[in-house]
Each structure stands twice: as C-alpha cells, then as structure tokens.
Protein backbone atom coordinates (compact mmCIF):
# COMPACT_ATOMS: atom_id res chain seq x y z
CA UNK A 1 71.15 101.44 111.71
CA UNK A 2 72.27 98.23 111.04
CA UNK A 3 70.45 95.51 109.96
CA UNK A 4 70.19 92.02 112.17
CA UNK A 5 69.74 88.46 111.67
CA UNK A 6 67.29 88.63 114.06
CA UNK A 7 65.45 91.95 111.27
CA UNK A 8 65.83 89.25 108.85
CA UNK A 9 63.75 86.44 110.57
CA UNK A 10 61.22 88.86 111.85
CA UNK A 11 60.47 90.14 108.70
CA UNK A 12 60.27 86.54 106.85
CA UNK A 13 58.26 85.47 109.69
CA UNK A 14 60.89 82.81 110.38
CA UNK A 15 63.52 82.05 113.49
CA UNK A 16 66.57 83.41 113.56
CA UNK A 17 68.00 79.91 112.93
CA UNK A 18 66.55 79.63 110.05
CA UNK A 19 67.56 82.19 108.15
CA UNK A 20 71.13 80.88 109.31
CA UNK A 21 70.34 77.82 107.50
CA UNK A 22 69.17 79.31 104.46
CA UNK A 23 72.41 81.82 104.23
CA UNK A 24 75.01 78.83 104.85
CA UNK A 25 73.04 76.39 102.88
CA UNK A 26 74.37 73.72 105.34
CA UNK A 27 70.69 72.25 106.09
CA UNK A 28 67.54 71.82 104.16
CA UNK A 29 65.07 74.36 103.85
CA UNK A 30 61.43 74.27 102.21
CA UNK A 31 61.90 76.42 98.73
CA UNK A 32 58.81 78.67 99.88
CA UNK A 33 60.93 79.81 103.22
CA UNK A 34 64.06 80.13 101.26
CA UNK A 35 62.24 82.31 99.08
CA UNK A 36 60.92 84.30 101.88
CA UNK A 37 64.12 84.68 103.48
CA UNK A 38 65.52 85.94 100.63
CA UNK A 39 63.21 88.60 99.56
CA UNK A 40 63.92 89.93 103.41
CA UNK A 41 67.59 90.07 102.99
CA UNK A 42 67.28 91.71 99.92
CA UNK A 43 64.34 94.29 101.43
CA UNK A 44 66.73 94.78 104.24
CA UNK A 45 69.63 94.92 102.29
CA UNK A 46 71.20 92.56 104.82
CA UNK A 47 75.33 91.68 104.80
CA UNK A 48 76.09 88.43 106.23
CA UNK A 49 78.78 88.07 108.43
CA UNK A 50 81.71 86.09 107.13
CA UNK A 51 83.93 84.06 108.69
CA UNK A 52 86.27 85.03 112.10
CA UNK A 53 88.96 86.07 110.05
CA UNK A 54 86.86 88.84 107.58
CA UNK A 55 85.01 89.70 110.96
CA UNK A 56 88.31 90.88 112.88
CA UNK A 57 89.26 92.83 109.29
CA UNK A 58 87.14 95.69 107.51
CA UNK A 59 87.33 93.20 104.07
CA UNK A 60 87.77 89.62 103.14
CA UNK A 61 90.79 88.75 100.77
CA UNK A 62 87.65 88.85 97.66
CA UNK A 63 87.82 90.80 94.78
CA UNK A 64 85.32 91.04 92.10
CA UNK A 65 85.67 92.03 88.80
CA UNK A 66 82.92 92.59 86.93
CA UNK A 67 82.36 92.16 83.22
CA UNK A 68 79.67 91.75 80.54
CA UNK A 69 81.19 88.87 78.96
CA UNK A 70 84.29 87.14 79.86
CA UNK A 71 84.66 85.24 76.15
CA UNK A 72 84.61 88.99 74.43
CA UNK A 73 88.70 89.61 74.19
CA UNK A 74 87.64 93.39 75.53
CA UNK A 75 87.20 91.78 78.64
CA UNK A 76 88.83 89.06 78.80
CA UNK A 77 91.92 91.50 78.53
CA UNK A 78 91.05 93.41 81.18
CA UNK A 79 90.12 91.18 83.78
CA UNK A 80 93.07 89.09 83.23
CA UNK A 81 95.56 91.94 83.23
CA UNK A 82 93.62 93.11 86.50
CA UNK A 83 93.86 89.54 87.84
CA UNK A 84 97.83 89.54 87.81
CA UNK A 85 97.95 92.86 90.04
CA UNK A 86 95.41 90.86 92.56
CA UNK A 87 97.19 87.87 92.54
CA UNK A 88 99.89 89.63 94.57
CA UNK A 89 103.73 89.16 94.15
CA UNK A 90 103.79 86.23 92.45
CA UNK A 91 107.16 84.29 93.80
CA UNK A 92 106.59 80.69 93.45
CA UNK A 93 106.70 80.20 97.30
CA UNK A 94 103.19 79.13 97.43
CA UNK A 95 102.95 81.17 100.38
CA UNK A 96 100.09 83.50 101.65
CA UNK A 97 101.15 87.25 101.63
CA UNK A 98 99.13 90.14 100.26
CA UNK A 99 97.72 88.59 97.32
CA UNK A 100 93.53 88.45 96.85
CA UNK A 101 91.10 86.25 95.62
CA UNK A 102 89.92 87.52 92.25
CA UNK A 103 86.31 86.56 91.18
CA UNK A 104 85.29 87.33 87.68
CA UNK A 105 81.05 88.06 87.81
CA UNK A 106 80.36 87.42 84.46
CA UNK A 107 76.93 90.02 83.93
CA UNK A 108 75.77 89.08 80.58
CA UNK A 109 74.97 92.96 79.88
CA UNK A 110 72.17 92.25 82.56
CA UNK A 111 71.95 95.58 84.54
CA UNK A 112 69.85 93.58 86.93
CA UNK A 113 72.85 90.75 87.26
CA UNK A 114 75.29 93.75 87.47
CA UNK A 115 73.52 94.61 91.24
CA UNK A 116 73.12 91.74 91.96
CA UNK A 117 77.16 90.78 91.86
CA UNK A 118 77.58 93.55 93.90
CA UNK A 119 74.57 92.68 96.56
CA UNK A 120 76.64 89.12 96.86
CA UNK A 121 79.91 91.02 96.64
CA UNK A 122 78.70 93.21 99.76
CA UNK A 123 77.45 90.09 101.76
CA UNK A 124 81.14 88.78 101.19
CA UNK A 125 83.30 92.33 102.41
CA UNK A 126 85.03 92.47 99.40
CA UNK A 127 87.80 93.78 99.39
CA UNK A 128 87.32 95.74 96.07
CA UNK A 129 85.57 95.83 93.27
CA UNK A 130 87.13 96.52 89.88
CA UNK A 131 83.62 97.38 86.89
CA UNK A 132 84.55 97.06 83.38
CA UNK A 133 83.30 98.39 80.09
CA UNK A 134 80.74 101.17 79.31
CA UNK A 135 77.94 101.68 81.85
CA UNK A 136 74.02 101.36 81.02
CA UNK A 137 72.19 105.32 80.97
CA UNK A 138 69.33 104.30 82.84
CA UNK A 139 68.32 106.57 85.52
CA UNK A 140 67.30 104.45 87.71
CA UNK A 141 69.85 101.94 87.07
CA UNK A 142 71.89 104.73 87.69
CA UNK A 143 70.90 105.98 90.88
CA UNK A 144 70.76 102.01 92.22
CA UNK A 145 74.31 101.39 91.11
CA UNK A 146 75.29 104.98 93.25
CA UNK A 147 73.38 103.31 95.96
CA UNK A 148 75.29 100.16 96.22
CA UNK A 149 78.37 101.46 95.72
CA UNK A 150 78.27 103.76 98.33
CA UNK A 151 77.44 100.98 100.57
CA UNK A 152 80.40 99.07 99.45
CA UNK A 153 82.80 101.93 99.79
CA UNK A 154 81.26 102.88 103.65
CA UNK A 155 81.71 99.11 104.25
CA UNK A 156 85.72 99.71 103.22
CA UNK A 157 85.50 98.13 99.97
CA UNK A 158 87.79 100.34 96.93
CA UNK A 159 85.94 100.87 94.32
CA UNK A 160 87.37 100.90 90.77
CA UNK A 161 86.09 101.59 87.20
CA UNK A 162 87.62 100.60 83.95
CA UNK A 163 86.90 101.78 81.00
CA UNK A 164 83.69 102.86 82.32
CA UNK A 165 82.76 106.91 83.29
CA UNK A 166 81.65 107.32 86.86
CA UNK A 167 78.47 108.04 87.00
CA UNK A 168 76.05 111.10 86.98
CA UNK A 169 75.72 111.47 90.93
CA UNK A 170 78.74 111.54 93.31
CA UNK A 171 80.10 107.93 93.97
CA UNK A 172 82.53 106.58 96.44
CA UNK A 173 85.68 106.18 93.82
CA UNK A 174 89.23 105.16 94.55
CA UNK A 175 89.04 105.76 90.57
CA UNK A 176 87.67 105.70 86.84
CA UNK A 177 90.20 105.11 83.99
CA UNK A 178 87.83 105.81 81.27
CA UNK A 179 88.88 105.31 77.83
CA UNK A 180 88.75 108.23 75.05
CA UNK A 181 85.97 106.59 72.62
CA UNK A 182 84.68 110.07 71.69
CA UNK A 183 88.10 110.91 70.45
CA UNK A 184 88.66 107.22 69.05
CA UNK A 185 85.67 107.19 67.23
CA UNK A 186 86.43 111.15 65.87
CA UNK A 187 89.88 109.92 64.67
CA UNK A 188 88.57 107.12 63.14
CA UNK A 189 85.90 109.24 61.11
CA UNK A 190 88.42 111.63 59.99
CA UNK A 191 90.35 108.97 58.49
CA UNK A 192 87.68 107.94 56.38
CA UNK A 193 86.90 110.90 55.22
CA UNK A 194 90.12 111.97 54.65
CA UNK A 195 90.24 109.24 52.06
CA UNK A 196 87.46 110.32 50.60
CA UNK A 197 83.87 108.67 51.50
CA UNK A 198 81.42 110.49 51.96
CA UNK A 199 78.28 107.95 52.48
CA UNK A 200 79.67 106.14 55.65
CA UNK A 201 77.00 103.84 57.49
CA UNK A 202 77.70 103.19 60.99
CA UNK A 203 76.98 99.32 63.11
CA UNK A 204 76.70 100.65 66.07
CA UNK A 205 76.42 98.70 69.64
CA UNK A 206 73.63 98.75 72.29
CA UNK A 207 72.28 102.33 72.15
CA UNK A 208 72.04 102.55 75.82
CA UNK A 209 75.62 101.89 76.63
CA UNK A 210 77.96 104.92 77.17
CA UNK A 211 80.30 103.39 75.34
CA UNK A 212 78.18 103.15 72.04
CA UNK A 213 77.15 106.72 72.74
CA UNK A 214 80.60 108.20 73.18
CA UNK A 215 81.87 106.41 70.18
CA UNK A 216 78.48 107.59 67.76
CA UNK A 217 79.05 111.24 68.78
CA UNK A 218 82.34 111.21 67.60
CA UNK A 219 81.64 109.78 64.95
CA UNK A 220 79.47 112.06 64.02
CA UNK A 221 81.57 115.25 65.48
CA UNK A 222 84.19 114.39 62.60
CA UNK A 223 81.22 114.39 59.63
CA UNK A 224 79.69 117.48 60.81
CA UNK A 225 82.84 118.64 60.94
CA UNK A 226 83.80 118.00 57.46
CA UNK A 227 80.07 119.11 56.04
CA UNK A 228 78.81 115.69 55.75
CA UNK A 229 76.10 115.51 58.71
CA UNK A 230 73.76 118.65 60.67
CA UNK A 231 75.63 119.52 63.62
CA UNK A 232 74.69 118.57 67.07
CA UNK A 233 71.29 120.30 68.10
CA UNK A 234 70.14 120.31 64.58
CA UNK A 235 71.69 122.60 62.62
CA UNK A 236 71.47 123.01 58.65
CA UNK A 237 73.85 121.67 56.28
CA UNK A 238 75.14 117.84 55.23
CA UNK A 239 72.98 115.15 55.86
CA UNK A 240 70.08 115.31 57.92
CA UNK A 241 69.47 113.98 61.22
CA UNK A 242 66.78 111.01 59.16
CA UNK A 243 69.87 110.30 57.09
CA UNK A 244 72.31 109.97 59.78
CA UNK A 245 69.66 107.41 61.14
CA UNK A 246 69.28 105.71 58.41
CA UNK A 247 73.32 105.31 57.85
CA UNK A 248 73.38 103.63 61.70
CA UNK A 249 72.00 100.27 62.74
CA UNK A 250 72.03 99.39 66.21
CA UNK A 251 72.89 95.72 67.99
CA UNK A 252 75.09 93.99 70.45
CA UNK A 253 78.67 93.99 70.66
CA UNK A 254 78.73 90.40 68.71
CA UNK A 255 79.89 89.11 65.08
CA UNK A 256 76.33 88.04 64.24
CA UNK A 257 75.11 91.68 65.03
CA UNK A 258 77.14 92.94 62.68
CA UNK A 259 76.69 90.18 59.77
CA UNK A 260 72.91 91.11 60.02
CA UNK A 261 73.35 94.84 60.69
CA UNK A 262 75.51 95.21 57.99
CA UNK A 263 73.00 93.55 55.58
CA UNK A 264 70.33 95.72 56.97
CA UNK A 265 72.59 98.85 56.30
CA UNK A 266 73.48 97.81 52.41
CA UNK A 267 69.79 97.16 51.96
CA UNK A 268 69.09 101.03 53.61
CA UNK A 269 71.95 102.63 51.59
CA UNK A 270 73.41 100.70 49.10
CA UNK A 271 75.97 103.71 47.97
CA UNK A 272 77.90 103.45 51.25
CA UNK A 273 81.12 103.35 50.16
CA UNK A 274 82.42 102.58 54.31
CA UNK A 275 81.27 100.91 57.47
CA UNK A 276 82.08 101.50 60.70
CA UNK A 277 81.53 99.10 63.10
CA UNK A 278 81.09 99.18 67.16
CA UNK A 279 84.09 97.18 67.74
CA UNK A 280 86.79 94.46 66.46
CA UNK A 281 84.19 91.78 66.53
CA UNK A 282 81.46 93.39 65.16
CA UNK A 283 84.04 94.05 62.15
CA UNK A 284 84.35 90.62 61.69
CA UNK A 285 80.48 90.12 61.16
CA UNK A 286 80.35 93.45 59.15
CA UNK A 287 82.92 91.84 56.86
CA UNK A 288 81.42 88.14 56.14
CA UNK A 289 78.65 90.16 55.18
CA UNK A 290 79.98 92.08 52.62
CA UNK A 291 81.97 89.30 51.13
CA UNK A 292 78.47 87.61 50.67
CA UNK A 293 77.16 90.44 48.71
CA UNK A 294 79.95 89.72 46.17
CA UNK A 295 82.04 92.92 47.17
CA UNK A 296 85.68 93.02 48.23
CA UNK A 297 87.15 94.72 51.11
CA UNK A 298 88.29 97.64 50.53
CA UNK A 299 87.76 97.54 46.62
CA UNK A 300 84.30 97.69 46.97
CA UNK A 301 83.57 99.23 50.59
CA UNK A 302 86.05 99.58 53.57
CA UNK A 303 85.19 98.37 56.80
CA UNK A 304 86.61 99.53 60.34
CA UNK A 305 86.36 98.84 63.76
CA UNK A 306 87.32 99.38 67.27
CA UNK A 307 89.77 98.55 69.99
CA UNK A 308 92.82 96.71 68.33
CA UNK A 309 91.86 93.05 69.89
CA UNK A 310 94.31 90.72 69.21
CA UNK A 311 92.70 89.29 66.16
CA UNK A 312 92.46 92.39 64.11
CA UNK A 313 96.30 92.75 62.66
CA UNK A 314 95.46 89.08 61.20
CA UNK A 315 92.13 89.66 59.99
CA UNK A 316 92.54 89.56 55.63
CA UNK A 317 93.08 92.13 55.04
CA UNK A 318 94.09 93.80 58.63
CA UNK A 319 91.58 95.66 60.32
CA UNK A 320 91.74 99.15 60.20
CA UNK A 321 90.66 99.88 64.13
CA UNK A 322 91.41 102.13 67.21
CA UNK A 323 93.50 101.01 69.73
CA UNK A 324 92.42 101.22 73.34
CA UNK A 325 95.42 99.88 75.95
CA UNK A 326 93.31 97.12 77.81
CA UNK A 327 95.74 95.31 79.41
CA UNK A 328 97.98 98.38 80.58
CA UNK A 329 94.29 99.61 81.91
CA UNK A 330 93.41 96.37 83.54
CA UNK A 331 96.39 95.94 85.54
CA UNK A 332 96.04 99.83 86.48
CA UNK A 333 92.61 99.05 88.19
CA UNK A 334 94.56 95.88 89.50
CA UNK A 335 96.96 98.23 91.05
CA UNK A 336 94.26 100.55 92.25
CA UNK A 337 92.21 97.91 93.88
CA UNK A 338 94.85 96.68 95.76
CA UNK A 339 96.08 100.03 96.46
CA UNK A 340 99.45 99.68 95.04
CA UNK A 341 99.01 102.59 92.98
CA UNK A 342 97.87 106.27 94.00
CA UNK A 343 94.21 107.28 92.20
CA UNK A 344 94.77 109.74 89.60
CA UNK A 345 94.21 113.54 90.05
CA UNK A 346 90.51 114.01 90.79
CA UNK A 347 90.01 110.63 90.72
CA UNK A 348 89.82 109.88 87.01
CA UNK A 349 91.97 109.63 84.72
CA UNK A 350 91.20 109.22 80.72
CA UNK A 351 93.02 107.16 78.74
CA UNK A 352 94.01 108.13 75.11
CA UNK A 353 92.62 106.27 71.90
CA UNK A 354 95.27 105.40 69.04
CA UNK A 355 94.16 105.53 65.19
CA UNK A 356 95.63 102.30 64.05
CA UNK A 357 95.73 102.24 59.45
CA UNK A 358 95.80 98.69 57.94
CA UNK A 359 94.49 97.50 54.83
CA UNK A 360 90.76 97.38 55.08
CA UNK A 361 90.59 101.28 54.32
CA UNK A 362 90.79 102.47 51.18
CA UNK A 363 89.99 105.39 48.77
CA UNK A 364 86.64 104.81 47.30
CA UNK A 365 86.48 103.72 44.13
CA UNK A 366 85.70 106.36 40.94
C-alpha cells in the first residue's frame, strides 16, 4: 500500500501542510516538528514526490554512486570512470540528451550513512544506483540493505554493484562486477613464498568488510598451501591458527593504519621477513614504518600491497601490488546503470586480479 502525505502528518500529529514544509524546506518549521516529521517519514518509509517532470517518468535524471571515501584513489577511480558513462555522449553541444546527473554519496564506511544515501536516493527516483567497494557482513545490515534495494529496484531504479558481491539474500540486480581479491591476494602470497619467506605478517583492513575477508583467505589459501599455515577448519601442520593471528593486525584502509599496524606487527614477530598490506595505501604506511626501524625495503623485509593505484609504480622502490582494473570496472557499472551495456550472464560477472612484480619484493636475506 502506498504510503501518503496525508500517513505522514497523521502519524507526526501534524497537517498535511506541514510536513510539505518540512520536505521542501521552503518555510520555517520549529526543530521539535521537523524532528517529528522526520522520524514518520522514515517509520513510513515515505518517497516524496518530485517534481512534474520525474512524476510523468518512472525515474528522475539522478544517479548515485556510492562510495566509502571519495579522496581514497580506489574510489575515486571508480566513481569517476562511472561518472563519464553517466554523463552521456559528451559532444560539446551543451545540449540535454540522455545524459544523468551523477551524485557521489560519500559514506565514510558508515553502514548507517550507506542507508541512509539510499533512503534520500529513493525519495529522489533515482534513476540508478551504482555501490562501490567491499560490503559490511552484518546480518542485519545485510538484510536492511536487501530491503532497500528492493524498494529501489520495484520503484524502477537499476541497481549496480562494483567491486562489491551481491549479497547473501536475493536482490534486485541489473549487476555485480566483483573483483577476484581471493585470487589476488592467493597470487600475491605465492609470490612471496616463492621467493622464499616463510614468516609473512599480514596488515589487514576492517575485518568486517568482504573485501578484507576475501583478500585474508587467500592469503592464507596460498600458505596452507605451501605448508606454512593449518588449513581452513583447523587442520594440523604449519603454523597454527594463534600464529596466523598473531602474524595479522587489523585497521582501516588508511596510511596511518598501516604505519601503526606495521609497528605493532614487528613488535609481535620481529623475524617477519614480509608484509602484506590491505591495499596500496596501507603500503605506504607499512613502509614509513619500517624505514623508521632502521631497515631497508626489501634488504631487510619486503613489503606488498594491493590494487595497482596510480602511486604505486613511483613509490621507491615500486610497489610490488595486485592490479584490480578500476576504471575499466567503473565505467562498466556506468554503462550498466545507464543501460548501455547488457548485465553479464547471471547477473555477475568477476573480474580477474593481475600479480604485478616491482622492486619492493625480494629474496630474504641469509
């Protein structure tokens, strides 16, 4: 059944004009009604009408792209890659054709702000919705997020993910280009060990992310692999799972995460002869810190990381790293959203991880 304006003011025990008021912010409104009013729309999960022109359509000309941080390269990528699909044909006319309005929501990580962009996205008909980056495992996060989206995709919004799985429960997808960071993170690994090191500590990101997940069990696929850890469900042989604990450090996808994680993991295990860190930028923290011990890169220790951002080839020395394509993936969702491109078979499609050697890697020494 669908919810009124007139739902609204009954249930914030306010007129009907009122809540207008407080929805178009075009008059003033005491803060303890517009508080009211609010709390009812959200209760009622109310979408306000937009203007004539949305109202004769399914969707506005919106579309919001969601990200944890715009100022992380990972991204930054992305949306901008996305945002030149949206954009539409881009002739210099200056003319209106099929091109969209692309808003970056900028979450903060917040899984809270996440549904909350896509409350306000709902409100406005959106025309899509392009999600970035690795999802938050929290059932009831979860199930809130299916939810929403379900309401956005009745509504005629498209629904895209990037880089991101879908999630657990059956979503209303156009598509999920997920990227291969089990793989990545297994390649990566074997590398390593290839070279020989065999005490290799591991920065890792947020530990309820998918992405930090995904990247850990490969990680950790590729040691048990090669002896070095207990296999997956506990069994014998290699390190144990206390060790394997003690050789990972958890923190956000930042460089001062991994300055002080990495200090944290030379203090645990000073015999690590490699680090691996969550991503790019987390390398670059990992790194400062082992300069500041007094120990060279890769000399002393060899440090890694993840995704290729741009910075990594001109990090001193290069950054060992796995490639992921961002922008080829961002403009893909672009495409998707806008329906210029066909969703993949099934509806997701994964998107290969590429080792990428430079000089921060190294045989341990002796």
């Amino acid at each position: 059944m669908t919810v009124t304006l007139a739902d609204v003011a009954a249930r914030a025990r306010v007129s009907p004009a009122t809540v207008s008021r407080v929805l178009n912010g075009n008059y003033p409104v005491a803060a303890s009604t517009r508080e009211r009013v609010l709390r009812a729309v959200d209760d009622l999960d109310y979408v306000l009408n937009g203007p004539a022109s949305s109202l004769a359509a399914a969707t506005s000309d919106l579309v919001g792209i969601l990200v944890n941080d715009i100022a992380d390269p990972f991204f930054g990528i992305m949306a901008g890659a996305a945002q030149t699909q949206i954009g539409g044909p881009g002739d210099g006319s200056g003319r209106a054709g099929g091109e969209k309005l692309a808003v970056i929501c900028n979450t903060g990580g917040s899984p809270e702000r996440e549904l909350t962009y896509l409350t306000l996205l709902q409100r406005q008909r959106a025309a899509a919705v392009v999600l970035t980056g690795g999802a938050v495992e929290n059932p009831a996060h979860q199930a809130a997020m299916s939810a929403k989206l379900t309401k956005l995709a009745d509504a005629g919004t498209r629904i895209v993910f990037c880089g991101r799985p879908p999630l657990p429960e059956g979503d209303a997808l156009v598509a999920a280009l997920t990227f291969d960071n089990r793989g990545g993170g297994r390649r990566l690994a074997e590398h390593l060990v290839s070279l020989g090191h065999r005490r290799i500590g591991y920065v890792a990101g947020p530990p309820e992310r998918t992405t930090t997940r995904h990247r850990l069990e490969g990680h950790r696929e590729a040691l048990s692999a090669a002896g070095l850890a207990a296999a997956p469900g506990g069994a014998d042989g290699g390190l144990g799972s206390d060790d394997q604990e003690l050789l990972t450090v958890h923190g956000p996808y930042d460089r001062r995460s991994g300055y002080e994680a990495t200090l944290e993991l030379l203090r645990r295990a000073p015999d690590v002869t490699a680090i691996v860190a969550a991503n790019d930028t987390v390398a670059l923290g990992a790194c400062a810190a082992v300069r500041d011990q007094g120990m060279r890169i890769p000399q002393d220790i060899s440090v890694a990381g993840f995704d290729d951002l741009p910075f990594s080839v001109d990090a001193v020395p290069a950054l060992t790293t796995v490639r992921l394509p961002l922008f080829e993936a961002g403009a893909r969702a672009g495409r998707l959203a806008m329906g210029k491109e066909g969703p993949p078979p099934g509806g997701i499609a994964t998107i290969a991880a590429e080792l990428m050697i430079r000089g921060s890697t190294a045989a341990p020494r002796g």
